[in-house]
N, C-alpha and C. Protein backbone atom coordinates (compact mmCIF):
# COMPACT_ATOMS: atom_id res chain seq x y z
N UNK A 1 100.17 134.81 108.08
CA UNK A 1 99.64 134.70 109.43
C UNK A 1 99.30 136.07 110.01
N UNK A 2 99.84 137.17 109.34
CA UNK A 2 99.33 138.33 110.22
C UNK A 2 98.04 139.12 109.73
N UNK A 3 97.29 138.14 108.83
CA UNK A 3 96.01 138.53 108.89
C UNK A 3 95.11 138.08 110.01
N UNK A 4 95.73 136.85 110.49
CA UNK A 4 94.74 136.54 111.31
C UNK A 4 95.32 135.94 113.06
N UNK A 5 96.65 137.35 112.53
CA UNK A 5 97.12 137.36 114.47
C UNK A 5 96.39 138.11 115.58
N UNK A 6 94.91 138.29 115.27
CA UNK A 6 94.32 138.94 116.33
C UNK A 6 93.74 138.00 117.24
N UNK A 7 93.16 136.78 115.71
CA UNK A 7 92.77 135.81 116.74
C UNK A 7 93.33 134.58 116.65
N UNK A 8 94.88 134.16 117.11
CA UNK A 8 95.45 133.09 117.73
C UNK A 8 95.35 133.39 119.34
N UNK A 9 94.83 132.10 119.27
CA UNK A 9 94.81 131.64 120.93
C UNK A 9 93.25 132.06 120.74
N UNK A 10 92.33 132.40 120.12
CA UNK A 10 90.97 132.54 120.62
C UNK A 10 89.74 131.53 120.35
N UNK A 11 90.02 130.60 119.62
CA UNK A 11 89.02 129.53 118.90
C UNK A 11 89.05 128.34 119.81
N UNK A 12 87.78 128.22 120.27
CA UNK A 12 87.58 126.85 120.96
C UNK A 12 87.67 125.48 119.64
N UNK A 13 87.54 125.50 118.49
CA UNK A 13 86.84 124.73 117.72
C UNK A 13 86.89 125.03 115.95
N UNK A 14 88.05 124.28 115.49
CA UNK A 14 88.63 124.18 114.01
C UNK A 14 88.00 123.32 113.13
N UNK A 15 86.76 123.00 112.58
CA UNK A 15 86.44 122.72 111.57
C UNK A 15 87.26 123.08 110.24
N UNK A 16 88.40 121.67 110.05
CA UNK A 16 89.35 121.85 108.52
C UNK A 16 89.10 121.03 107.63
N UNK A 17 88.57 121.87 106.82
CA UNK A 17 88.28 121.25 105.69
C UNK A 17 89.13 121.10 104.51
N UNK A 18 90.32 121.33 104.25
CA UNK A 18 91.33 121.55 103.57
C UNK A 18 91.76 119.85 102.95
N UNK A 19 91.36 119.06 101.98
CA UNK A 19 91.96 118.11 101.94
C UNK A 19 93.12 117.79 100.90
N UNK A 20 93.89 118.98 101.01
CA UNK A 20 95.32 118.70 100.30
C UNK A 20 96.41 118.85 101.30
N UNK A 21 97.72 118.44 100.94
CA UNK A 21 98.50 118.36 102.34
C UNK A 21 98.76 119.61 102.38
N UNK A 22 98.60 119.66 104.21
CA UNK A 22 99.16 121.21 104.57
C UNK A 22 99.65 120.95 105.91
N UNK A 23 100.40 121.91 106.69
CA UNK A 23 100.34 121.99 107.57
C UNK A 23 99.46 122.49 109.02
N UNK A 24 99.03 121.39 110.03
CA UNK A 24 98.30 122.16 110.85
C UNK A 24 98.58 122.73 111.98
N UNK A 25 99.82 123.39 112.02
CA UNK A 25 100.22 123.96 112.82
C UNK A 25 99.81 125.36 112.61
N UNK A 26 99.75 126.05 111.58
CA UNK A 26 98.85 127.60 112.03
C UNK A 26 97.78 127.62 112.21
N UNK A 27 97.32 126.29 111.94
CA UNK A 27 95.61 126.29 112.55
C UNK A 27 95.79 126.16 114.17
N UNK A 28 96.46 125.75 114.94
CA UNK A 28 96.90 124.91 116.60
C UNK A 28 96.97 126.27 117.06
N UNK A 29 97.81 127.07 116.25
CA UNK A 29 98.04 128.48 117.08
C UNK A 29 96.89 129.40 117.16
N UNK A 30 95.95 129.00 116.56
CA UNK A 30 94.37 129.70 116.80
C UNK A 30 93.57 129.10 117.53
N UNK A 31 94.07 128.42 118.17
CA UNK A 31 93.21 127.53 119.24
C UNK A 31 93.71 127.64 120.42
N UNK A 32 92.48 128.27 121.60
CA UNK A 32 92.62 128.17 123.02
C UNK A 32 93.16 126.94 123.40
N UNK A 33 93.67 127.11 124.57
CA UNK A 33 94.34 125.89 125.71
C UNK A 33 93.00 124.75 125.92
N UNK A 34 93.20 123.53 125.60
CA UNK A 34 92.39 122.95 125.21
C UNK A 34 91.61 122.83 124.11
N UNK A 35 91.65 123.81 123.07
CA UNK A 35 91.08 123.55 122.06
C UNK A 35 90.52 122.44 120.81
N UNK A 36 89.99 122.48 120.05
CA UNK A 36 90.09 121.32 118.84
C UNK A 36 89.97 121.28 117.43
N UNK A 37 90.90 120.37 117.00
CA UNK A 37 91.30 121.04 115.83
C UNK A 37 90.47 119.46 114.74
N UNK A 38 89.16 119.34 114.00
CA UNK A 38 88.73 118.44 113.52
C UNK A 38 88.87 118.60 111.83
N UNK A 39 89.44 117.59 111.56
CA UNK A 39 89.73 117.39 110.19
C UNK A 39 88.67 116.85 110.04
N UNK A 40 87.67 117.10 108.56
CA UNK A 40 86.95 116.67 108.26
C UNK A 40 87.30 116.38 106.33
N UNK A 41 87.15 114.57 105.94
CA UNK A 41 87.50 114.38 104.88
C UNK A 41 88.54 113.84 104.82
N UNK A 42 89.18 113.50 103.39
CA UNK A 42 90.18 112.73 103.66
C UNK A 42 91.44 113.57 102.92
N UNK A 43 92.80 113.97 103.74
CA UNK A 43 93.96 114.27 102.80
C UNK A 43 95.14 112.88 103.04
N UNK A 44 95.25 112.53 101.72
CA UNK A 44 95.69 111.80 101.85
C UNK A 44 97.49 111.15 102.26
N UNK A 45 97.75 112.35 102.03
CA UNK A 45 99.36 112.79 102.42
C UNK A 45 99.60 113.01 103.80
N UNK A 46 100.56 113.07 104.60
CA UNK A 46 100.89 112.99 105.63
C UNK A 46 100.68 114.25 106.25
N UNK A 47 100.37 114.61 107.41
CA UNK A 47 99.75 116.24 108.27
C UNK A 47 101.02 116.43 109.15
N UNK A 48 101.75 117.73 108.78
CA UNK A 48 102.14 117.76 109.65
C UNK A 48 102.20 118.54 110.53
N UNK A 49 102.82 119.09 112.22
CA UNK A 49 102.03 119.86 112.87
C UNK A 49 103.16 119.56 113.94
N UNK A 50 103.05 120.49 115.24
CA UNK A 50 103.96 120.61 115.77
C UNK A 50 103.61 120.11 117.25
N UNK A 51 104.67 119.01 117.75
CA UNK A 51 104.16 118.29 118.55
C UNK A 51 103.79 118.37 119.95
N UNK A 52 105.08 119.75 120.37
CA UNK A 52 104.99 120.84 121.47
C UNK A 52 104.39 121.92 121.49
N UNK A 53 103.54 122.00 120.44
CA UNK A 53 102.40 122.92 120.51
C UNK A 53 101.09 122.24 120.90
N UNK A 54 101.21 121.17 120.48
CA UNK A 54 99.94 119.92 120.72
C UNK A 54 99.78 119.94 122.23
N UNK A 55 100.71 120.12 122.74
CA UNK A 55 101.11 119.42 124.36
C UNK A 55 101.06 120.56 125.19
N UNK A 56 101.59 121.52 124.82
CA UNK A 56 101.39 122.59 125.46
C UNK A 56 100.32 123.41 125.86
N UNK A 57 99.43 123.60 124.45
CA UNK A 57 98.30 123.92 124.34
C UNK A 57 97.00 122.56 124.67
N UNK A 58 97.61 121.99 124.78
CA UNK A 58 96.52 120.80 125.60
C UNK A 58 95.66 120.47 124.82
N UNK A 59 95.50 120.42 122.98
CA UNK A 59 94.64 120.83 121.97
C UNK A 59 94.48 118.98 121.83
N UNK A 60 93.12 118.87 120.60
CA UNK A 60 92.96 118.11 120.66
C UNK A 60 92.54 118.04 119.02
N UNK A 61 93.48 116.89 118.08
CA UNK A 61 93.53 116.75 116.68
C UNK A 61 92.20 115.57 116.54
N UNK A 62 91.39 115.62 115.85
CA UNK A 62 90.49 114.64 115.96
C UNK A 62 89.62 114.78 114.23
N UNK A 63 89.09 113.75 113.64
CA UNK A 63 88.97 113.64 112.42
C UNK A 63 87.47 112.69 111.93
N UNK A 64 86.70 113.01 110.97
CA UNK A 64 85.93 112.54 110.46
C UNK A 64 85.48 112.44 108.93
N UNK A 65 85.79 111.06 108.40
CA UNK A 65 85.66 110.84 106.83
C UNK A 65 83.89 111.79 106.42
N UNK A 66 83.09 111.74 106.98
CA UNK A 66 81.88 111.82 107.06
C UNK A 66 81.05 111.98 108.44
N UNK A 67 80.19 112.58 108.61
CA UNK A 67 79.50 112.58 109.52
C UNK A 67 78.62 111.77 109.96
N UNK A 68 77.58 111.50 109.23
CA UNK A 68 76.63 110.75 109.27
C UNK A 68 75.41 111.75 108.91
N UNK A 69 74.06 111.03 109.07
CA UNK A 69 72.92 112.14 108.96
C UNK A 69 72.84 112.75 110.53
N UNK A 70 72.69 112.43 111.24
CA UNK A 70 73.07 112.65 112.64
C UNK A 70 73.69 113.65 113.33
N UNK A 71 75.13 113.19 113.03
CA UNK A 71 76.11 114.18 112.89
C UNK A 71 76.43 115.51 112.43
N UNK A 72 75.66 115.27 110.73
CA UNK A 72 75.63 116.41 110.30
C UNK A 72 74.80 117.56 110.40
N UNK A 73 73.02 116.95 110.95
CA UNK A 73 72.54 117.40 111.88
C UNK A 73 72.82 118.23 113.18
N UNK A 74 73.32 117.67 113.69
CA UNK A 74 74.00 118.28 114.91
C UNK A 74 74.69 119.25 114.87
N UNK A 75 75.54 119.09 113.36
CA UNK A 75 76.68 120.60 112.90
C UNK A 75 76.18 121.70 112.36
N UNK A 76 75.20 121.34 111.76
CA UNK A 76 74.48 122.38 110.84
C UNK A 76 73.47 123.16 112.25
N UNK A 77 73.24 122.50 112.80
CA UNK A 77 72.04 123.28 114.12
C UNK A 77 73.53 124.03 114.99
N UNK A 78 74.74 123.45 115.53
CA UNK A 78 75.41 124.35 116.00
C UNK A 78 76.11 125.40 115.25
N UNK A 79 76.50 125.38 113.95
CA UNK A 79 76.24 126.95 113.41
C UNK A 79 75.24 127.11 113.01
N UNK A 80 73.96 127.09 112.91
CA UNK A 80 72.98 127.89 113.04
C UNK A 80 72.77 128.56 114.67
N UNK A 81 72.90 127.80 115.65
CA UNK A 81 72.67 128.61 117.03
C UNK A 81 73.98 129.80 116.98
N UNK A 82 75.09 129.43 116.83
CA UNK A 82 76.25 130.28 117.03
C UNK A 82 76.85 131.29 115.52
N UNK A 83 75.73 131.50 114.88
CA UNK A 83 75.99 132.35 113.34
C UNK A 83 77.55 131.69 113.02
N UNK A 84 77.56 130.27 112.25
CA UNK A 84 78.93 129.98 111.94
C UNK A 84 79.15 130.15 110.38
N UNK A 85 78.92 130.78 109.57
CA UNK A 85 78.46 130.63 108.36
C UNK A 85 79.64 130.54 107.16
N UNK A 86 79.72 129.99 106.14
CA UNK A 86 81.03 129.66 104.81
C UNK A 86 80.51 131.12 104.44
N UNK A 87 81.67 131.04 103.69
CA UNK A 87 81.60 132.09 102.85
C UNK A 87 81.59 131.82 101.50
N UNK A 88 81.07 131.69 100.79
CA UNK A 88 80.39 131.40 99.44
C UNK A 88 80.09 131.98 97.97
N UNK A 89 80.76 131.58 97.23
CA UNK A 89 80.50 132.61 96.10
C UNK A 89 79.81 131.35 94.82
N UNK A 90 78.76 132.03 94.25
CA UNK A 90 78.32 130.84 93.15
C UNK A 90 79.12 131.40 91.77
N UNK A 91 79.50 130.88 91.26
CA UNK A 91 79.88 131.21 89.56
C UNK A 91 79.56 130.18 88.90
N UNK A 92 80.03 130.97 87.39
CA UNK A 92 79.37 130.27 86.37
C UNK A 92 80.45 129.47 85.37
N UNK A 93 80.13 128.71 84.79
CA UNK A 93 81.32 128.02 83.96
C UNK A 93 82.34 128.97 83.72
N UNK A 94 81.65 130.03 83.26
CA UNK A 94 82.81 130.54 81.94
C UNK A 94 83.73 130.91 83.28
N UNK A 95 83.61 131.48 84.52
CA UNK A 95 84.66 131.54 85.38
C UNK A 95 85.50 130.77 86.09
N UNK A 96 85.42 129.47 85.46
CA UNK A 96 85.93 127.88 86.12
C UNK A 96 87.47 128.66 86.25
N UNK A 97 88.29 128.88 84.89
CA UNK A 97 89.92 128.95 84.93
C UNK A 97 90.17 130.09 85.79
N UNK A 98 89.43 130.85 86.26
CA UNK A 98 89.66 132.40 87.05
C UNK A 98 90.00 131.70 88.82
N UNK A 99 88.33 130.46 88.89
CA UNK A 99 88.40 129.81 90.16
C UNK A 99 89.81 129.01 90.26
N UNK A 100 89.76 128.23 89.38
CA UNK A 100 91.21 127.36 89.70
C UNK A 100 92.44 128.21 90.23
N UNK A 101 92.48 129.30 88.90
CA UNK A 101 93.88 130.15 89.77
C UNK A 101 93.86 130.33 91.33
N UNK A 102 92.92 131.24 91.42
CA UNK A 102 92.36 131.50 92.83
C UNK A 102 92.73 130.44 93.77
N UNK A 103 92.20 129.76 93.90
CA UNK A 103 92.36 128.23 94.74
C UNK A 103 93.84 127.93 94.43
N UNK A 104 94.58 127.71 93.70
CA UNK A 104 96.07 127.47 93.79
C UNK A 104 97.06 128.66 94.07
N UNK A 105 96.43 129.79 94.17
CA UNK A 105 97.39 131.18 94.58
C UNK A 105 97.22 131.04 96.27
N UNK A 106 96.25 129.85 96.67
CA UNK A 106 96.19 129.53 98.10
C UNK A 106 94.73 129.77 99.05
N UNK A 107 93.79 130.74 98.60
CA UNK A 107 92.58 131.19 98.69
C UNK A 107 92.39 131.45 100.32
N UNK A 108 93.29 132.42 100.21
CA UNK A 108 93.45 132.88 101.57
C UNK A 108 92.76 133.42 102.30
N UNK A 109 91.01 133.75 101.60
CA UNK A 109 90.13 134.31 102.13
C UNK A 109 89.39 132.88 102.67
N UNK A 110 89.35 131.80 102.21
CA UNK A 110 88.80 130.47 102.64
C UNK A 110 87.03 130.65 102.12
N UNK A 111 87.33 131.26 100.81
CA UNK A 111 85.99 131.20 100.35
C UNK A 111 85.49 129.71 99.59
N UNK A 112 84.18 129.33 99.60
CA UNK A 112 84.06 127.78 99.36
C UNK A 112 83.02 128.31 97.37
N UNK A 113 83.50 127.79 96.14
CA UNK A 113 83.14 128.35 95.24
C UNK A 113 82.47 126.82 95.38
N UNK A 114 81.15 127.64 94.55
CA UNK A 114 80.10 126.86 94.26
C UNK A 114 79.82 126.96 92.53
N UNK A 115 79.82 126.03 92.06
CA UNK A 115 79.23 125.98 90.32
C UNK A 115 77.89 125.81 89.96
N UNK A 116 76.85 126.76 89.73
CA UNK A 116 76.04 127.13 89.38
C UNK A 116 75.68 126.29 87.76
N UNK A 117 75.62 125.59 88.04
CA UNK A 117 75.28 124.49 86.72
C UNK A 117 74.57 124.66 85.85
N UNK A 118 73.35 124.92 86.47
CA UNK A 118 71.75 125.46 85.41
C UNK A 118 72.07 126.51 84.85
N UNK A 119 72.71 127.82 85.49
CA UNK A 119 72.77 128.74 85.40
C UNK A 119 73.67 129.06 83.91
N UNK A 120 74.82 128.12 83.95
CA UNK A 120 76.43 128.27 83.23
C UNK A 120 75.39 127.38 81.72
N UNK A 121 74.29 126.41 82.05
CA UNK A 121 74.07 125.93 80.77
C UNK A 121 72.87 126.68 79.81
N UNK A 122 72.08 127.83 80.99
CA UNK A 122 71.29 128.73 80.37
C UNK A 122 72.56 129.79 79.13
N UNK A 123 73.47 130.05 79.72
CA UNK A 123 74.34 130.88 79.29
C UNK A 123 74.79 130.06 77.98
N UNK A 124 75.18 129.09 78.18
CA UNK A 124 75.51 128.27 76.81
C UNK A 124 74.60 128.56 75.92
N UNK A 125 73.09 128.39 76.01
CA UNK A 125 71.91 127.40 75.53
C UNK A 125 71.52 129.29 74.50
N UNK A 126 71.48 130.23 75.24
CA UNK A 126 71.48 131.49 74.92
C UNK A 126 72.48 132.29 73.94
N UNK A 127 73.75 131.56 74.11
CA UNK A 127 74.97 132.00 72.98
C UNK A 127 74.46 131.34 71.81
N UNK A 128 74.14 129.94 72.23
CA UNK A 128 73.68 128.75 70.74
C UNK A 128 72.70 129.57 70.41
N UNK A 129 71.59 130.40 70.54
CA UNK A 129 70.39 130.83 70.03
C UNK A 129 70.80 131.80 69.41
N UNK A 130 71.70 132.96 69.88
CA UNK A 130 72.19 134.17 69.49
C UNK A 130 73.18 133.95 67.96
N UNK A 131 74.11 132.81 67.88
CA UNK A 131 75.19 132.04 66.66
C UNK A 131 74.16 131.99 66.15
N UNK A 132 72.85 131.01 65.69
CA UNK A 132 72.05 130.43 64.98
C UNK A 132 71.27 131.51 63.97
């Protein structure tokens, strides 16, 4: 948490995307008085979170399996007006077991890895030519 004790108490608005069980109570403490904290997706295990922080902070837990086209519309135009942007890294197969660690050491930077598919089967398709 003390990477990111500068800004508790400053976020109007928690887009969590996290769908393994966690707790959302260090997300609550980054959220202004009134704030909201939207789960998006499904975890299927129980959330847990602290109930006098809920109340105190006047926050508001609220959730969506999916958006819709609509919806998602609407999200994608409000971070585009307000620069909300993922942070993103593409890799390639051969770095799949490097990603997994990463992601289970906790991925505390909240980077979203993307698999580059075409890319990982050019690399294959190029070793097979090089063996031959």
């Amino acid at each position: 948490m003390s990477s990111v004790a500068p800004e508790m108490g400053q976020l109007d608005l928690i887009l969590n995307t996290i769908s393994a069980p966690h707790s959302l109570t260090p997300l609550l403490l980054l959220l202004k008085t009134g704030g909201v904290l939207v789960q998006l997706g499904c975890n299927t295990g129980p959330m847990e979170y602290s109930q006098e922080l809920l109340l105190f902070k006047k926050a508001t837990i609220t959730g969506s399996m999916i958006g819709g086209l609509l919806t998602t519309r609407e999200l994608v135009e409000f971070c585009h007006v307000n620069q909300v942007y993922p942070e993103v890294e593409v890799v390639k197969a051969a770095r799949l077991a490097e990603v997994f660690e990463l992601l289970q050491e906790g991925n505390s930077e909240g980077v979203r890895y993307v698999l580059d598919v075409e890319r990982s089967l050019e690399e294959v398709e190029e070793e097979e030519e090089d063996g031959s």
